[in-house]
C-alpha atoms as a PDB file:
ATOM      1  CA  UNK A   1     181.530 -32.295 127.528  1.00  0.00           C
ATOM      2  CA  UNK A   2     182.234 -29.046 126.257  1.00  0.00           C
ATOM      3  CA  UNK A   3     185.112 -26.924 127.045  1.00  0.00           C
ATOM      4  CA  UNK A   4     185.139 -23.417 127.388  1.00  0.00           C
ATOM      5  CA  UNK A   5     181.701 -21.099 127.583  1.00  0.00           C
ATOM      6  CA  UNK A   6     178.931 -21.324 125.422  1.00  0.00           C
ATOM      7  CA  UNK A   7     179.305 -19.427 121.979  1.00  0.00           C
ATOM      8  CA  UNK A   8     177.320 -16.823 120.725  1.00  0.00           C
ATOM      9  CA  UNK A   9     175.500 -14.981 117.855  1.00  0.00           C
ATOM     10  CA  UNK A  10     178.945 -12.266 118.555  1.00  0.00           C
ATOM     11  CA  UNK A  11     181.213 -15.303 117.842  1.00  0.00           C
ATOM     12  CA  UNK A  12     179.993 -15.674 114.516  1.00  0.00           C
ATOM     13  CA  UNK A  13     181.490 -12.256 112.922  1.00  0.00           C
ATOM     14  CA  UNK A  14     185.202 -10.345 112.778  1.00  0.00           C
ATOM     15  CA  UNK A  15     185.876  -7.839 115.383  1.00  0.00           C
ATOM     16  CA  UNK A  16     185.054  -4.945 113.036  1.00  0.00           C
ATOM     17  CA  UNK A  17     181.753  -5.048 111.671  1.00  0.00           C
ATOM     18  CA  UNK A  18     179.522  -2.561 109.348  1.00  0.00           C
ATOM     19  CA  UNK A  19     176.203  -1.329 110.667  1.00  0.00           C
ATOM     20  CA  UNK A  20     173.403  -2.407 107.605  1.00  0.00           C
ATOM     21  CA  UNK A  21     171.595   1.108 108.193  1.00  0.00           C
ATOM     22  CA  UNK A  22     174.369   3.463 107.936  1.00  0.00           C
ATOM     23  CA  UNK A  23     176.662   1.516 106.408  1.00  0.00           C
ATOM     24  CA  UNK A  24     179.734   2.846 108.941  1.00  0.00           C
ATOM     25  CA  UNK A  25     182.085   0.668 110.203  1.00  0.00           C
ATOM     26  CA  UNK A  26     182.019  -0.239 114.270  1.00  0.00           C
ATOM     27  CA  UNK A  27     183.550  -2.688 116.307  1.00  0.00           C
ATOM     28  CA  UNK A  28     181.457  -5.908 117.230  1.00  0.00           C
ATOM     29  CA  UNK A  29     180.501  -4.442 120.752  1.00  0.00           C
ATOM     30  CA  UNK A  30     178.419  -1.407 119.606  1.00  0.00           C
ATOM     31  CA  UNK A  31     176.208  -3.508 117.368  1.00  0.00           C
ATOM     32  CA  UNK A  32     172.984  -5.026 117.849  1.00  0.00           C
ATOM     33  CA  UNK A  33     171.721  -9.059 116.495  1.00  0.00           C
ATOM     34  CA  UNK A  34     170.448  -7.166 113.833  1.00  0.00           C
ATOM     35  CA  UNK A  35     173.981  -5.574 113.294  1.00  0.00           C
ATOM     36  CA  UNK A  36     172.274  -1.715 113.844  1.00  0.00           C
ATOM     37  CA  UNK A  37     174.492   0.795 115.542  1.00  0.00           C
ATOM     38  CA  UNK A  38     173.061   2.937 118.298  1.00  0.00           C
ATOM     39  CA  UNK A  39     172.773   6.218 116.507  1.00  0.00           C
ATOM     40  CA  UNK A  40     170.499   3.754 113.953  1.00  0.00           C
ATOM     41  CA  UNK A  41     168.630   2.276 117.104  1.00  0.00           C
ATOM     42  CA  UNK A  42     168.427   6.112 118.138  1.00  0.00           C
ATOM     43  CA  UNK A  43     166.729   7.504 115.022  1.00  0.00           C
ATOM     44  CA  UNK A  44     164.671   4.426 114.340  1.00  0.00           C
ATOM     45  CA  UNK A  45     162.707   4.639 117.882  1.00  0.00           C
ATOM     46  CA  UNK A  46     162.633   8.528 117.369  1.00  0.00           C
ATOM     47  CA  UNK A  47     160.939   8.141 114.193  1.00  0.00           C
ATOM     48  CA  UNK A  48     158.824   5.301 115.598  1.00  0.00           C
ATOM     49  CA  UNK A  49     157.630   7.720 118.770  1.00  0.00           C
ATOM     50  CA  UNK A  50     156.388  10.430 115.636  1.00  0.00           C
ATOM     51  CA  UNK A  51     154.435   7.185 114.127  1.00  0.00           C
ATOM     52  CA  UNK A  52     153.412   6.396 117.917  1.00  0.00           C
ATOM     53  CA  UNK A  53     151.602   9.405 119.034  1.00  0.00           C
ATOM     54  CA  UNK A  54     149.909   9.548 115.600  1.00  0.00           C
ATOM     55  CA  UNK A  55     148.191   5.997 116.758  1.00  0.00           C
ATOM     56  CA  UNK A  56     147.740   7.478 120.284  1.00  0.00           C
ATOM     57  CA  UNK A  57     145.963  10.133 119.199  1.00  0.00           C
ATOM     58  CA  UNK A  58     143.717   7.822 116.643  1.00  0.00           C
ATOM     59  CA  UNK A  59     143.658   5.609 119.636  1.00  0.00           C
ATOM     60  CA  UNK A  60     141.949   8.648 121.689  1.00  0.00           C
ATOM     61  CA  UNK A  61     139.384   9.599 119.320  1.00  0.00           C
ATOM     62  CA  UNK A  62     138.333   6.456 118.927  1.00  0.00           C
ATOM     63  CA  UNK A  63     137.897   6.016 122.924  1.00  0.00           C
ATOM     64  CA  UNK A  64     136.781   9.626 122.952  1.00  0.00           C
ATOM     65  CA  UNK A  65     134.219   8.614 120.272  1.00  0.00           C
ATOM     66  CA  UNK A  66     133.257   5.376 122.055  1.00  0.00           C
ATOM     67  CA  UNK A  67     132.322   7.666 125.600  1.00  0.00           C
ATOM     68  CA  UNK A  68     130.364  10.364 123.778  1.00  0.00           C
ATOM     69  CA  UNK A  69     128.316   8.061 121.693  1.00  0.00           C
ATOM     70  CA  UNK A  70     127.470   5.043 124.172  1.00  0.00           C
ATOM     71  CA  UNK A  71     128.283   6.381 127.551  1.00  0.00           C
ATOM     72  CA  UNK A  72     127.146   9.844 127.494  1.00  0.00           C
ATOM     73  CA  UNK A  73     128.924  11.023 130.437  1.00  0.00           C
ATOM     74  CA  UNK A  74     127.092  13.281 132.922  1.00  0.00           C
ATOM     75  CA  UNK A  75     128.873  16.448 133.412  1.00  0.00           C
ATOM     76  CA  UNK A  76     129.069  15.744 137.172  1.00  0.00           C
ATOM     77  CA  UNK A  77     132.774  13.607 136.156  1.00  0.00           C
ATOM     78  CA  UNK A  78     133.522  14.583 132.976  1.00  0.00           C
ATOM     79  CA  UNK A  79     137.136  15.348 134.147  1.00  0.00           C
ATOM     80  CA  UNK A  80     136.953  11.769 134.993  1.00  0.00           C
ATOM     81  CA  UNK A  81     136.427  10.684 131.159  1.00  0.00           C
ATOM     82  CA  UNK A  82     138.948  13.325 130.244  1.00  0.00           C
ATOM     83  CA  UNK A  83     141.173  11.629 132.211  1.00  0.00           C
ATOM     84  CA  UNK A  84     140.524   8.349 130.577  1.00  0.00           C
ATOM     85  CA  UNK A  85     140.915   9.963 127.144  1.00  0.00           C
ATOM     86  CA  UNK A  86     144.372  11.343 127.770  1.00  0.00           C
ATOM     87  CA  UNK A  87     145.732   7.922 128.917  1.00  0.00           C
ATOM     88  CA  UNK A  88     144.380   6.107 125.993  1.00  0.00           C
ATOM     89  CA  UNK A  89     145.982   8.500 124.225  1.00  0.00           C
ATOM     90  CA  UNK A  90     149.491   8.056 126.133  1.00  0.00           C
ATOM     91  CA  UNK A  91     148.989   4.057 126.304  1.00  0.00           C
ATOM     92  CA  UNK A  92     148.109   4.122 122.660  1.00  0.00           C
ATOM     93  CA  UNK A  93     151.643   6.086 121.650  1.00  0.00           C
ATOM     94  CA  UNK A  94     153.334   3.735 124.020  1.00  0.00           C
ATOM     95  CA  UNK A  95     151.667   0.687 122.217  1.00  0.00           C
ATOM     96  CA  UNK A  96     151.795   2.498 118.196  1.00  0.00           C
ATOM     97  CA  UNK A  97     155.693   3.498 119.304  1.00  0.00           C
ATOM     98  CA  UNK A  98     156.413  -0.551 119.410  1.00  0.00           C
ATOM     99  CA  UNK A  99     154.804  -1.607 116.900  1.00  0.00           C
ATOM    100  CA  UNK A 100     156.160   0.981 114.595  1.00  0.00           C
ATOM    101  CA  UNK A 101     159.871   0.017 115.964  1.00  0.00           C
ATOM    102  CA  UNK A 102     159.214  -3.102 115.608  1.00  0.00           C
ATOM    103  CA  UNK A 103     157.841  -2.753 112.095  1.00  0.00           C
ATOM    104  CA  UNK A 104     161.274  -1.210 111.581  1.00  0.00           C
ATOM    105  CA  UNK A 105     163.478  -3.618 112.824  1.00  0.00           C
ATOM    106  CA  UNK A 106     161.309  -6.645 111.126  1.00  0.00           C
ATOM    107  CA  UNK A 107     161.120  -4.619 107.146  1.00  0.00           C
ATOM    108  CA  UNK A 108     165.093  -3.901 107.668  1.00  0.00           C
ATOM    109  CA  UNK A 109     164.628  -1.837 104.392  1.00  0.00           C
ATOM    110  CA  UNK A 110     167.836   0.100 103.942  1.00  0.00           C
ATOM    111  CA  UNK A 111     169.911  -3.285 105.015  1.00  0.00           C
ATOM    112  CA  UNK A 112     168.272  -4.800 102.220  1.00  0.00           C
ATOM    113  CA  UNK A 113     169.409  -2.238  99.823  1.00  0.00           C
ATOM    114  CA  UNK A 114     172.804  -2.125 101.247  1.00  0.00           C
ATOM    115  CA  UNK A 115     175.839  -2.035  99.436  1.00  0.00           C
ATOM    116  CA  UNK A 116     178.873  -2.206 102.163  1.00  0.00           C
ATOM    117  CA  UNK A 117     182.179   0.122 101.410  1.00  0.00           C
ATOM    118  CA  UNK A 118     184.815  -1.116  98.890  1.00  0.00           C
ATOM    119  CA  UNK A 119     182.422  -3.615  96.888  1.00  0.00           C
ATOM    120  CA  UNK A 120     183.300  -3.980  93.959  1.00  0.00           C
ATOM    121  CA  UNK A 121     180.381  -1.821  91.590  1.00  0.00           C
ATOM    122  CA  UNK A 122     178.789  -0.906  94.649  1.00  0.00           C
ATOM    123  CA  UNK A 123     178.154   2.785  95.496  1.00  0.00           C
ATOM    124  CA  UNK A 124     178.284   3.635  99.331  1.00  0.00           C
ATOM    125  CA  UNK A 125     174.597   4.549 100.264  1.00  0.00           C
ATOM    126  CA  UNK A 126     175.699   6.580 103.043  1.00  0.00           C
ATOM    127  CA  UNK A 127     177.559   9.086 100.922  1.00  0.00           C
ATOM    128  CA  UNK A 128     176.283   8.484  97.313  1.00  0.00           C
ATOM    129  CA  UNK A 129     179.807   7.845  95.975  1.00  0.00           C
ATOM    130  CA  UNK A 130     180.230   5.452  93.232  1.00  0.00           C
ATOM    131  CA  UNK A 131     183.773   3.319  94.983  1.00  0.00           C
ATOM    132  CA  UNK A 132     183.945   1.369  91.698  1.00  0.00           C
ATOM    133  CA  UNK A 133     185.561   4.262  90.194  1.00  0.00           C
ATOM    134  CA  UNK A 134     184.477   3.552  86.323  1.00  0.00           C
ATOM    135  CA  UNK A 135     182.123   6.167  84.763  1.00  0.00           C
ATOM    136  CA  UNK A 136     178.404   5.638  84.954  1.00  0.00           C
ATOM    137  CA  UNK A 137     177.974   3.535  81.911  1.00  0.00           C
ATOM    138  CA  UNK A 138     174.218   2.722  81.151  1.00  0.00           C
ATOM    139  CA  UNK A 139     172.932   0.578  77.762  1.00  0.00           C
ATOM    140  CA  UNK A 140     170.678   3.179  75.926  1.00  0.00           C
END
């Protein structure tokens, strides 16, 4: 039997670890599975929500579309298709935001290009410093 409780993805890393979209140094606690801090979480779902209500608002013409062309609504409810418009458009941006966020979170691009503080050649992303501290020598 095993002793003790169950170990996790946390026990796996130090106590200090950097975040792979900012490249700033947190402790383990404030850092997702995908080692993102919050601010990083923060600005990834706000840019996701701008990505969002652009597919809401696709989402809406296309329903909007759909109702003029094969319905034909009656002017008797049209509120009622109005209606039905705006929340396609607000379920749509709820549905585009995830999808974008998750897009995100999946492509990972600025961990891939990550270079963390104090590698050796590496420049710091985050600041655009070169830490290797030789000049910027490039074969012509």
């Amino acid at each position: 039997m095993r002793e003790g409780r169950r170990p996790t993805w946390r026990d796996r890393y130090p106590d200090e670890v950097t975040c792979v979209r900012c490249l700033e140094v947190y402790e383990q606690e404030y850092l997702d599975r995908l080692l993102w801090c919050d601010d990083c979480r923060a600005s990834a779902r706000r840019r996701a929500g701008r990505w969002g209500w652009l597919g809401g608002l696709a989402f809406g013409a296309i329903v909007a579309l759909y109702v003029w062309i094969a319905i034909r609504p009656s002017d008797l409810v049209i509120g009622g298709w109005i209606g039905t418009v705006v929340a396609a458009i607000w379920i749509g941006s709820k549905i585009g935001r995830e999808i974008a966020y998750g897009a995100m979170r999946f492509k990972n691009a600025r961990a891939v290009e990550a270079v963390p503080p104090g590698a050796a050649g590496g420049t710091d992303s985050a600041r655009g410093d070169d830490r290797s501290g030789a000049a910027d020598e490039r074969p012509e």
